[in-house]
Each structure stands twice: as structure tokens, then as C-alpha cells.
Protein backbone atom coordinates (compact mmCIF):
# COMPACT_ATOMS: atom_id res chain seq x y z
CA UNK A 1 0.00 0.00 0.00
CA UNK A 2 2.80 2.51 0.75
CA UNK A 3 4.20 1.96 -1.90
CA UNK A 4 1.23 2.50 -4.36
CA UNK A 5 1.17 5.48 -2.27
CA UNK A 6 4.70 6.74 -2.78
CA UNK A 7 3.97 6.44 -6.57
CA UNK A 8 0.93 8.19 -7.19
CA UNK A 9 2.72 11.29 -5.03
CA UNK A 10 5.61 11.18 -7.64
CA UNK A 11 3.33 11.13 -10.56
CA UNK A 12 0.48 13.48 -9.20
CA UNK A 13 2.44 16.29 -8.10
CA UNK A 14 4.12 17.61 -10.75
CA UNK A 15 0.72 16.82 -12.85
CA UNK A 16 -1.20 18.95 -10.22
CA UNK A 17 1.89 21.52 -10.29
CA UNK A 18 1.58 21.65 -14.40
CA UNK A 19 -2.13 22.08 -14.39
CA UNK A 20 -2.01 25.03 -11.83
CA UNK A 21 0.29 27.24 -14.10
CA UNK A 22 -1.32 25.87 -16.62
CA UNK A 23 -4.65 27.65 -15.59
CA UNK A 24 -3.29 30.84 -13.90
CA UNK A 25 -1.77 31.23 -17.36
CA UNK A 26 -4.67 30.12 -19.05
CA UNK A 27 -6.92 33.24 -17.45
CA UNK A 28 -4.54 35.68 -16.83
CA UNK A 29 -3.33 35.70 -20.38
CA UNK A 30 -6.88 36.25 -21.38
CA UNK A 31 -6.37 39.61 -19.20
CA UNK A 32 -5.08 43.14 -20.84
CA UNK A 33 -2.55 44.60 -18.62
CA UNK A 34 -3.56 48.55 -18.13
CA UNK A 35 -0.28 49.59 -20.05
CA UNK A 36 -1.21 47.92 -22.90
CA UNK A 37 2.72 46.51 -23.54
CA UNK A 38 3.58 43.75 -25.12
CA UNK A 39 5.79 40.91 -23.45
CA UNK A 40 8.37 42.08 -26.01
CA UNK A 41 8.12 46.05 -24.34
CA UNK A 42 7.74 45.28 -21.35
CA UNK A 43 10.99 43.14 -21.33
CA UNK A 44 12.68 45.55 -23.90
CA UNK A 45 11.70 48.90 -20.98
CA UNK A 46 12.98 46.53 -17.98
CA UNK A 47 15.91 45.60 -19.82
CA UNK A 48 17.07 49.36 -20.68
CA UNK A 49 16.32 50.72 -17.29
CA UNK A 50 19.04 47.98 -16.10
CA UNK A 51 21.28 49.11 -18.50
CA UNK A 52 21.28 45.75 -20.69
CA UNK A 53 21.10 47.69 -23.79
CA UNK A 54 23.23 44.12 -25.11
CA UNK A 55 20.48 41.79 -24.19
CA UNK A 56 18.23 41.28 -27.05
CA UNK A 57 14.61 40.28 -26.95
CA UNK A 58 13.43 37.68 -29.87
CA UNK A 59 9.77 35.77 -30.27
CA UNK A 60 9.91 31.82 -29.88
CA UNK A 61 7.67 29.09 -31.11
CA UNK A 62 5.74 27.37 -28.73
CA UNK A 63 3.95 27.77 -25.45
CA UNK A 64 5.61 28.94 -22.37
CA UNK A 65 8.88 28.01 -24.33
CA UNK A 66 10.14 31.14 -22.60
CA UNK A 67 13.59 31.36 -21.49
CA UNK A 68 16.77 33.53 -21.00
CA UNK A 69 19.84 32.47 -23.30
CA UNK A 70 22.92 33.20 -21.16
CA UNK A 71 25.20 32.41 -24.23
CA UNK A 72 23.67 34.72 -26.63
CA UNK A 73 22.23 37.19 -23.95
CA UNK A 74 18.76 36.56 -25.49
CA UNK A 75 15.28 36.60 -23.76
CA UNK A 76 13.65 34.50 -25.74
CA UNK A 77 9.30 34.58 -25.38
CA UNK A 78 6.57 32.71 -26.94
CA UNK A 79 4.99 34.29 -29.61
CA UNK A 80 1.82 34.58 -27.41
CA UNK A 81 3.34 36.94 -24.75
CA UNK A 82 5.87 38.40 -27.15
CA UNK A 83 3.15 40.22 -29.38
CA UNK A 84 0.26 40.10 -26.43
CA UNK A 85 -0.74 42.29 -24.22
CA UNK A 86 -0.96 40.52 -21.24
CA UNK A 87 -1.00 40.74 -17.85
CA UNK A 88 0.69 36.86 -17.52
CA UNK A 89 2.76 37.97 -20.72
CA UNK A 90 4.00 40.82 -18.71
CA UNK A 91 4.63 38.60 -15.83
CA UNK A 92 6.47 36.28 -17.53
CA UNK A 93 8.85 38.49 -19.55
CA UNK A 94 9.61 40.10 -16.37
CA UNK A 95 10.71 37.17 -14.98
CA UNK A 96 13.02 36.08 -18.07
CA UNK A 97 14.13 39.35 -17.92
CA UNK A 98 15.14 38.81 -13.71
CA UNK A 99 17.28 35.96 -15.05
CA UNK A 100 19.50 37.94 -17.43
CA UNK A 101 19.73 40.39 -14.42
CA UNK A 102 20.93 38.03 -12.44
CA UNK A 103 23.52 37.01 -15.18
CA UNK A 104 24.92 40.58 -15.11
CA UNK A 105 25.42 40.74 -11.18
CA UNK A 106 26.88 37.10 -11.26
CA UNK A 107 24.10 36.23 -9.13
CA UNK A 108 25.54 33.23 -6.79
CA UNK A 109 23.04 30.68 -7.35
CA UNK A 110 22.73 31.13 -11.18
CA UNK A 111 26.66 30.40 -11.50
CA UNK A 112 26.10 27.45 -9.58
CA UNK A 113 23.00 26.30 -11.77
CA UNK A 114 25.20 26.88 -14.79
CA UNK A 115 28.31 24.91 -13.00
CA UNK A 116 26.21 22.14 -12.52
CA UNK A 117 24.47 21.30 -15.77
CA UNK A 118 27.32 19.67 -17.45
CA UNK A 119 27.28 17.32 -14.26
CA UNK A 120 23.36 16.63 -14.26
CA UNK A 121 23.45 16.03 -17.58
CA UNK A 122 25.75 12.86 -16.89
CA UNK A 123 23.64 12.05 -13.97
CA UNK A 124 20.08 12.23 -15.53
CA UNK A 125 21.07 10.32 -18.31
CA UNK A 126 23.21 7.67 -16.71
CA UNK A 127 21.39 7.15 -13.40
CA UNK A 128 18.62 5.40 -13.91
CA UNK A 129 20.92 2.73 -16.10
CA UNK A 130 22.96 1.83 -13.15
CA UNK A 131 20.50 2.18 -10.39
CA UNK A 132 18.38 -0.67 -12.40
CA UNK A 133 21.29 -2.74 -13.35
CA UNK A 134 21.90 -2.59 -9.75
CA UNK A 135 18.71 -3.44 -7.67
CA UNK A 136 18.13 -6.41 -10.15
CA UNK A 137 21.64 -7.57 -10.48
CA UNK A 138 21.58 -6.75 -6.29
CA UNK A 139 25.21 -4.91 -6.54
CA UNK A 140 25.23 -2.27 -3.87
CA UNK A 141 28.56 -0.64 -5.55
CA UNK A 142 27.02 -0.15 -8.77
CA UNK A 143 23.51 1.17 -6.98
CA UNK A 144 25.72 3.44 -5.07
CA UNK A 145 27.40 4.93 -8.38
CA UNK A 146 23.57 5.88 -10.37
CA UNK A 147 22.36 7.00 -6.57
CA UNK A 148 25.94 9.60 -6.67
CA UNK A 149 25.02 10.68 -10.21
CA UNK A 150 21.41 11.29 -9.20
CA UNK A 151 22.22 13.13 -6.43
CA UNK A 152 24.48 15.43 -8.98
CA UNK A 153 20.94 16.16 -10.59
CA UNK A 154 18.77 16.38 -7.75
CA UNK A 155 21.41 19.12 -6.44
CA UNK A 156 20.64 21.17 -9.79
CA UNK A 157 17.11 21.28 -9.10
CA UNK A 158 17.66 22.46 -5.59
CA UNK A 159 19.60 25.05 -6.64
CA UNK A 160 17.04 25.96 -9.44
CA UNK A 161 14.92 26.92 -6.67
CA UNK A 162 16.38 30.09 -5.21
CA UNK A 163 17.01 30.94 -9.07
CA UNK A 164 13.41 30.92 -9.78
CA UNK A 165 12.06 32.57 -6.73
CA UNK A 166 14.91 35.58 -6.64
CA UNK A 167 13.57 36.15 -10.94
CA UNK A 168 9.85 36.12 -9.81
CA UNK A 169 10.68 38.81 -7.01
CA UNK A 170 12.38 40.29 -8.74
CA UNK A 171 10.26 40.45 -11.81
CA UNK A 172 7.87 41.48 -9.41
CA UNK A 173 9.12 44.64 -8.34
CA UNK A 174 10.80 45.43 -11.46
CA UNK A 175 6.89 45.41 -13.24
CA UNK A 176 5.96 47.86 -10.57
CA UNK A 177 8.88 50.28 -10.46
CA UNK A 178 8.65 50.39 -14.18
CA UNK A 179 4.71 51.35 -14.42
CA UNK A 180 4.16 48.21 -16.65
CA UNK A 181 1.38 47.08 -14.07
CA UNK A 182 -0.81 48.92 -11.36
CA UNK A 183 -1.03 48.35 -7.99
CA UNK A 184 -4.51 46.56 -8.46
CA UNK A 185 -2.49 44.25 -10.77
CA UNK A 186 -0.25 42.70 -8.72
CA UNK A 187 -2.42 40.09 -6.95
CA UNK A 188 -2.95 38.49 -10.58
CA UNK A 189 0.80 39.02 -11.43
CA UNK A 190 1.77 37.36 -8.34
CA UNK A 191 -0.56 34.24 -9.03
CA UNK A 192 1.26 33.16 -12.40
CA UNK A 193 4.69 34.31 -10.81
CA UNK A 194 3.90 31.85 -8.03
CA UNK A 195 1.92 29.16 -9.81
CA UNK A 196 5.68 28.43 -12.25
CA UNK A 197 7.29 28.32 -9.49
CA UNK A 198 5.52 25.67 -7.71
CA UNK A 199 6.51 23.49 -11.31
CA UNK A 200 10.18 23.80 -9.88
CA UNK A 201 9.31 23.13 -6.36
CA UNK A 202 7.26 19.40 -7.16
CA UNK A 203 10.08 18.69 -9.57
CA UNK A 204 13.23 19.18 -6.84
CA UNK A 205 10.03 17.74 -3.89
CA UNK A 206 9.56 14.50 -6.40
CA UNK A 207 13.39 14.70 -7.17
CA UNK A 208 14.46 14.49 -3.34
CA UNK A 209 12.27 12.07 -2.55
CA UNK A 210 13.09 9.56 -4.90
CA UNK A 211 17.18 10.07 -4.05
CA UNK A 212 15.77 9.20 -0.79
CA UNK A 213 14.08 5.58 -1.05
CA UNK A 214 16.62 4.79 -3.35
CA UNK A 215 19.50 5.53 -0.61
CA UNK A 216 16.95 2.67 2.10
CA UNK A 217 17.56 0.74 -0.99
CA UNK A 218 20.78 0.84 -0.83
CA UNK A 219 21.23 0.96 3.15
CA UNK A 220 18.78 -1.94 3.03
CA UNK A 221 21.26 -4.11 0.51
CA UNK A 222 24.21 -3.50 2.34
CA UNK A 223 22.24 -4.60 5.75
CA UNK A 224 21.40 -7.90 4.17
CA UNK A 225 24.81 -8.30 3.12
């Protein structure tokens, strides 16, 4: 029973996290910000009042495909809140906007993030082979090994957090001191803000937790032994 349990926690809460920004996106994007901006102004006008004159802004296909290119010091927004006028298009390209902030002040965490990802690479892609190989073939060494390379991509998504929440506050403050939004605005700002982050925070919650059993795995093996 606990462990039926234990799997429909892994697979329901980052289904329940999806569907909530899913939604708040969903109806806020149906919502005309009062300053009429586009995602592409707004992150254009936040972007020059930080001095960032180098960081472009370009539309991408696809839905919430938005993301900050530290390479090419893009901010790269679906088409949807690039042309629309948005009060979740405004959100969001404020917080892709936070990120490339945080690039220019070296922000701790994001140098960290961007440390790791050659590292969780490895380990997402090569865990899973030799934690399998090594429950059924019952070698505790080779368990160990996929459970240290998990743990290299579990840390990433830890770290992910504080990334995420510092852009959102950010992006929050920077949509106010800018006059993109209205006071009366920020309650539905702060609901799509908050509903992508809680996508990060059942990923790294779902992320932990499996590291975890498969460690009592791994103690348990080595007891038995």
C-alpha cells in the first residue's frame, strides 16, 4: 500500500503543479494589462532601465517556451506573450528578464545552476541505467554509483529553486517600479509568478524524494549483506 502510495505522489504532483500554471496562465493571459505593452516592451523597458542595452529580446515558437539564453544574452518569449498584451505575458517576460539580471550581477546561485548542468546532464542520463542494473543484479557498488550521479541532478534542481524565486521577485518589483502594471495588478501578477514556481518546487520535492528511497535501498542491501 505505501508503496502505491509513494507512486501516485511522484506522478500526481508535478501533474497537479503543471495544471495550476497551466490555468493561472490560461486566465490571466486572457487579461489586458492597463499599459497595454507587449511581453516584447515590457521586457525591452525593464531591460534598458538595467542598462542591458546588449540583451536582445526575440519571439519563440511554442507555449511557455520562454527562457533567457545566457550564451547569446537573449530573452527568448513565446509568440503569445511576445506580441500580447498581457498581464501573464507581462509577468512572464519580467521574470526572463530577472534571469538575465541576475547574469549581469553574477548572481551566486545562477553560477552554480550553470556549474552544474554539465554534471546533471551525466547524472540524468546515466542514473537510472545503473541504479536498475543494480537493484536487479543486487550490486550495492554499482547502486551506489547511479544514486551519486542522481544526487548530482537532484542538487541542480535544488539550486534551481532560489534561481526561480529571486527572478519572480524580482520580476515582481521590477513590473511595478517600471509602471508596466498597477497596484490593483499585482495580486494576478503574483498568481502566475507563483503558480511556475511551484513546477520547480514538485520537480526538486519528487526529485528528493526519490534520491531518498533509493538511498533505504541501498542501506537496506548492504544490511542484508
Amino acid at each position: 500500500m505505501g508503496f502505491l502510495v509513494y507512486f501516485l505522489i511522484i506522478i500526481l504532483v508535478p501533474i497537479w503543479a503543471q495544471f495550476k500554471v497551466k490555468s493561472a496562465y490560461k486566465k490571466y493571459s486572457k487579461v489586458s494589462s492597463s499599459s497595454g505593452m507587449t511581453g516584447a516592451e515590457v521586457a525591452r523597458r525593464i531591460l534598458d532601465e538595467n542598462g542591458l542595452y546588449n540583451v536582445q529580446v526575440e519571439p519563440v515558437r511554442g507555449v511557455l517556451s520562454d527562457h533567457y539564453d545566457p550564451r547569446s544574452k537573449v530573452v527568448r518569449l513565446s509568440e503569445d506573450n511576445y506580441f500580447g498584451t498581457s498581464v501573464a505575458g507581462a509577468a512572464v517576460a519580467a521574470h526572463e528578464v530577472g534571469h538575465a539580471i541576475q547574469d549581469d550581477e553574477n548572481y551566486s546561485f545562477l553560477r552554480m545552476r550553470h556549474a552544474l548542468v554539465p554534471v546533471a546532464n551525466i547524472g540524468s542520463n546515466s542514473s537510472w541505467i545503473l541504479i536498475m542494473i543494480g537493484i536487479f543484479a543486487q550490486m550495492s557498488g554499482l547502486l551506489l554509483l547511479g544514486i551519486v550521479f542522481m544526487a548530482a541532478a537532484v542538487l541542480f534542481q535544488v539550486v534551481t529553486l532560489p534561481v526561480e524565486f529571486n527572478a519572480s521577485n524580482r520580476a515582481m518589483n521590477l513590473l511595478v517600479s517600471s509602471g508596466v502594471i498597477r497596484n490593483d495588478e499585482e495580486r494576478e501578477t503574483r498568481k502566475v509568478l507563483n503558480a511556475a514556481a511551484l513546477t520547480y518546487v514538485a520537480a526538486a520535492a519528487v526529485a528528493v524524494l526519490e534520491l531518498v528511497r533509493l538511498i533505504l535501498i541501498y542501506t537496506g542491501m548492504n544490511n542484508e549483506d
